[in-house]
Protein backbone atom coordinates (compact mmCIF):
# COMPACT_ATOMS: atom_id res chain seq x y z
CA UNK A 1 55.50 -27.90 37.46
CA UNK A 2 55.59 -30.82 39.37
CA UNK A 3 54.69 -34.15 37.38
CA UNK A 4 53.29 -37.62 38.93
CA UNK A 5 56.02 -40.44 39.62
CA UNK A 6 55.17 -44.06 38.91
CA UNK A 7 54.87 -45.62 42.42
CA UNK A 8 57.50 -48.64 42.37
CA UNK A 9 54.88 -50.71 43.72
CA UNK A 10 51.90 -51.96 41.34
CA UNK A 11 49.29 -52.06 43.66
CA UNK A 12 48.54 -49.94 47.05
CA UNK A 13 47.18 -52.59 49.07
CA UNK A 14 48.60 -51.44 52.61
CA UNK A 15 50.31 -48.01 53.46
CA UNK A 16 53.01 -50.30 53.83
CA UNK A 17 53.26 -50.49 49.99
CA UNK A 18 54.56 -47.26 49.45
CA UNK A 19 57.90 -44.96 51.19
CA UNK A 20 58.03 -42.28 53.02
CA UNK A 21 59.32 -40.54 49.76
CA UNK A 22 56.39 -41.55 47.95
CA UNK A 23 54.22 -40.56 50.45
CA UNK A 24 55.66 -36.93 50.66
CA UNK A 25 55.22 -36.80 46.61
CA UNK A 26 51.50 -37.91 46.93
CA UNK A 27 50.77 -35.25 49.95
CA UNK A 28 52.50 -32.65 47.83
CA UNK A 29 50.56 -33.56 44.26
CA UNK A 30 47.35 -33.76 46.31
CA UNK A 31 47.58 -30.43 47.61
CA UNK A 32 48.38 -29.26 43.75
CA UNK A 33 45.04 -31.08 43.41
CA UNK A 34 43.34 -29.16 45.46
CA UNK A 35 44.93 -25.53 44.96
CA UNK A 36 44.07 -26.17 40.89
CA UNK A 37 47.78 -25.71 40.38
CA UNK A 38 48.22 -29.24 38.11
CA UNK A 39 45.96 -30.44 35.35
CA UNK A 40 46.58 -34.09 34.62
CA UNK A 41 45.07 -35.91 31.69
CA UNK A 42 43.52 -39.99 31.68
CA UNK A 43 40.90 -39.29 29.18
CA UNK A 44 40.36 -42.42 28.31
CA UNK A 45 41.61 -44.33 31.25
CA UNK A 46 39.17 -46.76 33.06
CA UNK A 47 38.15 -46.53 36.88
CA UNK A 48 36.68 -50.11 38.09
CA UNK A 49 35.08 -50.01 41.52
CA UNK A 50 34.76 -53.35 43.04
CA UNK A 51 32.23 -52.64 46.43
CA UNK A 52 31.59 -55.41 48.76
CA UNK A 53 30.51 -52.62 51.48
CA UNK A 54 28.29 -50.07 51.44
CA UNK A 55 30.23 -46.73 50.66
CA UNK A 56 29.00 -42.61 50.35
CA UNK A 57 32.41 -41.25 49.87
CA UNK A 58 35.10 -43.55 49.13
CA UNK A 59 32.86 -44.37 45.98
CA UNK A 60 31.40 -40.81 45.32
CA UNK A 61 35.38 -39.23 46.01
CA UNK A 62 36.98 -41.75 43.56
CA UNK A 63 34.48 -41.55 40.94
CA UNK A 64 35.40 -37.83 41.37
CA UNK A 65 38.50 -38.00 41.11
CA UNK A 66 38.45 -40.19 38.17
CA UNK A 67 36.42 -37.53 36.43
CA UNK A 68 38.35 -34.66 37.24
CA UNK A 69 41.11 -36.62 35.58
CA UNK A 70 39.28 -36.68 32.46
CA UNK A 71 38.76 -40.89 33.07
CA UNK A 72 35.65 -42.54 33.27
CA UNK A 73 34.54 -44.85 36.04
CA UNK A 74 32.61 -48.25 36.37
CA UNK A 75 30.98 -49.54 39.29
CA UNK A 76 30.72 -52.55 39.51
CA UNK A 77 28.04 -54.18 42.02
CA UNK A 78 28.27 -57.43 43.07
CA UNK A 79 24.49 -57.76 43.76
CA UNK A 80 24.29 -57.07 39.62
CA UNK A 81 27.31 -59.00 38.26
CA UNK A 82 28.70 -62.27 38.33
CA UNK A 83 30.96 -61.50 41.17
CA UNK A 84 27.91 -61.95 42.94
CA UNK A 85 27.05 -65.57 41.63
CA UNK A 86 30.52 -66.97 42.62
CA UNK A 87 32.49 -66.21 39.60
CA UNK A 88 36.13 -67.17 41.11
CA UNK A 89 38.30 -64.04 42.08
CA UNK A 90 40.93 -64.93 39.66
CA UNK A 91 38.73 -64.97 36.91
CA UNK A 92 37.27 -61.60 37.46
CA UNK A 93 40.14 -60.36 37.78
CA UNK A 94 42.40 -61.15 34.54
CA UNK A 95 38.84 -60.00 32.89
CA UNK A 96 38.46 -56.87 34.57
CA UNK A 97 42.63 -56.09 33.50
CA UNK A 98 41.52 -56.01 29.65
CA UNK A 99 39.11 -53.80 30.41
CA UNK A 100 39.97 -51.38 32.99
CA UNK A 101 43.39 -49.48 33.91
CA UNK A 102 42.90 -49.98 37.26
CA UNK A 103 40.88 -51.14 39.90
CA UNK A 104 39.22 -49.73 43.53
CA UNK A 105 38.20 -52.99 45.96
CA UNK A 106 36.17 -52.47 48.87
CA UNK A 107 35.66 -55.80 50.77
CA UNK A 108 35.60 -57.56 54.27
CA UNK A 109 38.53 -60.31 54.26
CA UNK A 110 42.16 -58.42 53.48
CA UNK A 111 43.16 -62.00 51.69
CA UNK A 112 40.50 -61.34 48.61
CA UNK A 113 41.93 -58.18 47.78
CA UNK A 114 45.70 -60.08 47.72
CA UNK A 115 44.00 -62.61 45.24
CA UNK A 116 42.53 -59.69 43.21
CA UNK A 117 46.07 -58.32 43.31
CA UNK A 118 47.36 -61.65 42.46
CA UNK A 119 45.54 -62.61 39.15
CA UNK A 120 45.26 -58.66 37.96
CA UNK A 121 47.81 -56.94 35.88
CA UNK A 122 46.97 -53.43 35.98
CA UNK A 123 47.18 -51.85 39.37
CA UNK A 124 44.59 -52.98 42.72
CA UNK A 125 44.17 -49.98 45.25
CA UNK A 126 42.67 -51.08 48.68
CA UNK A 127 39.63 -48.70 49.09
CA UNK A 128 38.85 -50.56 52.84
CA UNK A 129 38.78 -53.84 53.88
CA UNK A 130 38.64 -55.18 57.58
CA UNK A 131 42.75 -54.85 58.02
CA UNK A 132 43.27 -51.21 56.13
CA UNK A 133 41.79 -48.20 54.72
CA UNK A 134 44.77 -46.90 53.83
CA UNK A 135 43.26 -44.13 51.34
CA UNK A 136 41.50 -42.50 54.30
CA UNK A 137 45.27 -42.01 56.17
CA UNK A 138 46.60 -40.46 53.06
CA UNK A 139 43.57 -37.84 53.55
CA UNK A 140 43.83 -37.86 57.47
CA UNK A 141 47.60 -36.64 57.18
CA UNK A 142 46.82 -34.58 53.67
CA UNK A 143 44.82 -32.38 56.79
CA UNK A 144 46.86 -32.77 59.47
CA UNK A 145 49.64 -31.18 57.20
CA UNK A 146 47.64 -28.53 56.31
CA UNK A 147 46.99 -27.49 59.34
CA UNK A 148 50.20 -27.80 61.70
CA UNK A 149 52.53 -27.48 58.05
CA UNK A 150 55.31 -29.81 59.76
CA UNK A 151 54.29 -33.45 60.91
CA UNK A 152 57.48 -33.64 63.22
CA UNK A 153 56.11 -32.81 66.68
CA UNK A 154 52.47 -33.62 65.76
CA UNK A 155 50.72 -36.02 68.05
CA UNK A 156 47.78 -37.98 67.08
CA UNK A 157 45.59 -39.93 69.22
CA UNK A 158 42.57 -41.82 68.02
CA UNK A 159 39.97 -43.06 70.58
CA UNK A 160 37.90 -45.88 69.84
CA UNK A 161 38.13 -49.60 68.29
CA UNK A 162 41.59 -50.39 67.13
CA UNK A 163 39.98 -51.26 63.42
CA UNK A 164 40.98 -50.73 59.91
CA UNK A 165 41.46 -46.74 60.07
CA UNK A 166 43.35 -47.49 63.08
CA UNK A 167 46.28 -49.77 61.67
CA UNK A 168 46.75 -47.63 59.00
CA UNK A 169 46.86 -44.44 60.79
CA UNK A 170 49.31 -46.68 62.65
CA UNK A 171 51.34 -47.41 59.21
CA UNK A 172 51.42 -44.12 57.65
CA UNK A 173 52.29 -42.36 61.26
CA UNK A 174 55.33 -44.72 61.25
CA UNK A 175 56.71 -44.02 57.90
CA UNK A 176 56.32 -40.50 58.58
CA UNK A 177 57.97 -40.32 62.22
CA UNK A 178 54.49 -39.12 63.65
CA UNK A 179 53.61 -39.81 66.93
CA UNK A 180 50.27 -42.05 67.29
CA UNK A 181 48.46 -42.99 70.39
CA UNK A 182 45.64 -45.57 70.25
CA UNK A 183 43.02 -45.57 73.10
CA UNK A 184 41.00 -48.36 73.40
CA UNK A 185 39.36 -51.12 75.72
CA UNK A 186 40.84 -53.97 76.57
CA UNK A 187 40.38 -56.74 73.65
CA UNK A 188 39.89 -53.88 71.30
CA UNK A 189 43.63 -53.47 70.67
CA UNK A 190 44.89 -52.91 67.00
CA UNK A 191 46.39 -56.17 64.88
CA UNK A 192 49.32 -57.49 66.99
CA UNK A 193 51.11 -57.80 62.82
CA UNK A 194 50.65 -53.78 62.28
CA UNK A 195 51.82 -53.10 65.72
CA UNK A 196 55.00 -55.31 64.97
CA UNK A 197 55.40 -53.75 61.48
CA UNK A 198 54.51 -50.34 63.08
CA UNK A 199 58.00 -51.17 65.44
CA UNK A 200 59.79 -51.77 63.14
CA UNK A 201 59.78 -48.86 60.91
CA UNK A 202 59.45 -46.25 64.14
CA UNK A 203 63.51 -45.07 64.95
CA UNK A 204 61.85 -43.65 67.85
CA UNK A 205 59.85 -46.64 69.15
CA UNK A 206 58.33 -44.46 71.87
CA UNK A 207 56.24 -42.98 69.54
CA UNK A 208 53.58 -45.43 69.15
CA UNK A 209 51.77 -45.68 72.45
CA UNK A 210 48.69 -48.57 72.90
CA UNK A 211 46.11 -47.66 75.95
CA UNK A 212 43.20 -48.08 77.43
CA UNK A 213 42.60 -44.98 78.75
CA UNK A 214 41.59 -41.77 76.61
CA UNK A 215 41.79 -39.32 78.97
CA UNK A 216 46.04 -39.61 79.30
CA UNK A 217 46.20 -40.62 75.70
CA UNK A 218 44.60 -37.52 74.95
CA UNK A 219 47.03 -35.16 77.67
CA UNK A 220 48.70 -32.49 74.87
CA UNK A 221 47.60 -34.46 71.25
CA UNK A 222 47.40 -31.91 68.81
CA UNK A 223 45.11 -34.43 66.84
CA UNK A 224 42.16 -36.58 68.28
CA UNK A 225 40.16 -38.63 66.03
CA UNK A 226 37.68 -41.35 66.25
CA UNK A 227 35.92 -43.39 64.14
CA UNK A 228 32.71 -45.56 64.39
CA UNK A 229 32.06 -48.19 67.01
CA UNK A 230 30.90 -50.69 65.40
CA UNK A 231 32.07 -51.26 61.78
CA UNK A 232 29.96 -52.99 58.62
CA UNK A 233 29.47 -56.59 59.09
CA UNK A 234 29.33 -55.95 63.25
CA UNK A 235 25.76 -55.06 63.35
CA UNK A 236 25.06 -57.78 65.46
CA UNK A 237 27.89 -56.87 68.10
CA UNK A 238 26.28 -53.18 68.56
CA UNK A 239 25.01 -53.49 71.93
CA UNK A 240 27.82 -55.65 73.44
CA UNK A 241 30.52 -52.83 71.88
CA UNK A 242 28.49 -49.91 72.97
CA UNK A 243 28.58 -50.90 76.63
CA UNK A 244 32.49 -51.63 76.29
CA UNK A 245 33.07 -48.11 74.64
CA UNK A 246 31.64 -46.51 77.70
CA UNK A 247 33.80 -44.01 78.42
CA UNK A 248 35.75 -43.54 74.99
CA UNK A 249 33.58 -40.53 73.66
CA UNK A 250 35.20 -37.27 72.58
CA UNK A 251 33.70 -35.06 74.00
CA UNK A 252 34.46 -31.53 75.07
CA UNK A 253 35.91 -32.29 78.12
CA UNK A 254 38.15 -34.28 76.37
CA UNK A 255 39.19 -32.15 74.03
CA UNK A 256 40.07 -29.69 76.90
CA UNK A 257 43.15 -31.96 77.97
CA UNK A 258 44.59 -31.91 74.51
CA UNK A 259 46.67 -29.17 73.14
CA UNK A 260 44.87 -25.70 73.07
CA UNK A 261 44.98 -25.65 69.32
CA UNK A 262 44.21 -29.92 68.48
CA UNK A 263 41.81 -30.70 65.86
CA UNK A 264 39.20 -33.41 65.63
CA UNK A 265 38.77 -35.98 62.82
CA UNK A 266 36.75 -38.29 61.94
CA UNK A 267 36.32 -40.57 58.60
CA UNK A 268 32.47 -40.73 58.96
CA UNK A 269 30.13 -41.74 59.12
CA UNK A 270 29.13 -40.15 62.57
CA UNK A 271 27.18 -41.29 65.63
CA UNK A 272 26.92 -38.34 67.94
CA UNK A 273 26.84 -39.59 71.54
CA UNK A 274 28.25 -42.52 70.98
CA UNK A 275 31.88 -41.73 69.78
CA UNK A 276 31.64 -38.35 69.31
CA UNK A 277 29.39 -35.51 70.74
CA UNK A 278 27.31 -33.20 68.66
CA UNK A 279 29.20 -30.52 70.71
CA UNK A 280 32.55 -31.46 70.04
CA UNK A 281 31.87 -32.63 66.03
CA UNK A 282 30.38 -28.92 65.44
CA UNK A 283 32.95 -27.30 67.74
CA UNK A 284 35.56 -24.70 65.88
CA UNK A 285 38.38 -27.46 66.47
CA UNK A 286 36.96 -30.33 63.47
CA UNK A 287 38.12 -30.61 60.41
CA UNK A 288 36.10 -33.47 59.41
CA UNK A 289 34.37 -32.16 56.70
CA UNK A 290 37.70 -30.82 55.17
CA UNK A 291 39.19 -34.33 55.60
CA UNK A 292 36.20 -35.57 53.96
CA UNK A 293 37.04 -33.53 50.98
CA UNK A 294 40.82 -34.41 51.13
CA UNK A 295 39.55 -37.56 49.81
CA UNK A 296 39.08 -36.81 46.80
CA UNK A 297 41.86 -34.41 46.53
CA UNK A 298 44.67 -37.16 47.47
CA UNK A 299 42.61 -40.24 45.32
CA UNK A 300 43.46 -37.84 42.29
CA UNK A 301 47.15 -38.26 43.11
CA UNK A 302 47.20 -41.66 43.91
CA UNK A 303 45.54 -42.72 40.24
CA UNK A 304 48.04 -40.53 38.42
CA UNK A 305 50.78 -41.69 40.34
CA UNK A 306 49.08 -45.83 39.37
CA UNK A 307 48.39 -45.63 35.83
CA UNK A 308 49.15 -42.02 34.44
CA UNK A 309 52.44 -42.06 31.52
């Protein structure tokens, strides 16, 4: 039976923080997850959840998965703690490490969850901030494998604002050799440092593709997914980046161009008619509520692969 391997990194801060090997072990545990073919035990291992941003299921699929590993989980709100008040970073965290075996962060500024990382010595797992949600792309390609079974001549193209989903899906496509296409307007454009990274690690450089038109990014993709317009803390930008996402809706038309048998993703929440129609998020090709589950599914592997003996 197939048993979880200590990451070599502490933390998983970026998909950059773990290989391609290490990937591939995660993918295959989490799908042991899900099949009920592994039983791992962290009865009395400690979950902290650390949520600057609102959250339905990167909280609800971690406390989950906690659970189902026989740990328990505390959530710890900054509106009811001291991390609220000011309480320096670096003192929550070398608290939080005598207490807890390790420790979800969902926050705005990428740099916090470094100094979390910094002053903690049990292991810091990025659940989103504004560079990386690199939990969801473990999920996203958790589906994609289950549907297509190789990841070799799979295309993926995400339409919409070149955010946080967006660089990792970058990230983890490169380690994996998986072709991505971002389509975006112009100023909208991923983080120049991914992109560089992204280069880097592709042999095939070719297969990362940034545009600004959706309708040839989206011209045989066996994958399109999208994501919300206008992320937490943008509220006030809503009107100015609806008007520039004119034109980057999947909708069925759109899916017509890609491959016969593509699938549609998204991380959710979902505003139909903005990013996504009703038509094409309830169409037979989604798999967003199965990618929603996946969350849980690969969360399970990644906290036995952390902190599990």
């Amino acid at each position: 039976m197939i048993k979880p391997i200590r990451l070599a990194n502490n933390n998983f801060l970026s998909s950059l923080d773990i290989s391609i090997d290490e990937i591939t072990h995660i993918l295959e545990l989490s799908r042991n997850f899900k099949n009920k073919k592994l039983n791992i035990d962290l009865s009395n291992k400690v979950l902290g959840l650390i949520f600057d941003k609102s959250s339905t299921r990167t909280r609800v699929s971690f406390q989950v998965a906690m659970s189902r590993l026989g740990g328990t989980t505390i959530d710890l709100n900054p509106t009811t703690s001291q991390i609220g008040r000011g309480e320096p970073i670096k003192d929550t965290a070398r608290v939080l490490s005598r207490y807890c075996d390790v420790i979800a962060i969902r926050t705005f500024d990428h740099s916090d969850l470094e100094e979390y990382a910094k002053w903690s010595t049990k292991p810091v797992i990025n659940a989103l901030t504004d560079l990386e949600h690199p939990c969801q792309a473990l999920a996203d390609f958790l589906t994609i494998h289950e549907e297509f079974l190789d990841l070799k001549d799979v295309v993926l193209t995400f339409i919409g604002d070149g955010n946080n989903v967006a660089n990792s899906l970058i990230l983890c496509g490169a380690l994996l050799g998986v072709e991505v296409r971002i389509a975006c307007p112009k100023g909208y454009e991923p983080n120049p440092w991914v992109i560089k990274k992204a280069y880097e690690i592709y042999k095939n450089k070719y297969l990362l593709k940034i545009t600004n038109d959706p309708n040839t990014a989206v011209l045989g993709a066996n994958v399109l997914y999208t994501d919300v317009w206008s992320s937490m803390g943008e509220e006030n930008k809503k009107d100015e980046k609806d008007k520039d996402f004119n034109g980057f809706t999947i909708t069925n038309d759109l899916v017509s161009k890609a491959d016969k048998n593509a699938i549609i993703l998204h991380c959710l929440p979902a505003y139909r008619s903005k990013e996504i129609t009703d038509e094409a998020f309830e169409s037979k090709n989604s798999r967003i509520f199965e990618q929603a589950e996946n969350r849980m599914h690969v969360q399970q592997a990644l906290l036995a692969c952390l902190i599990s003996r």
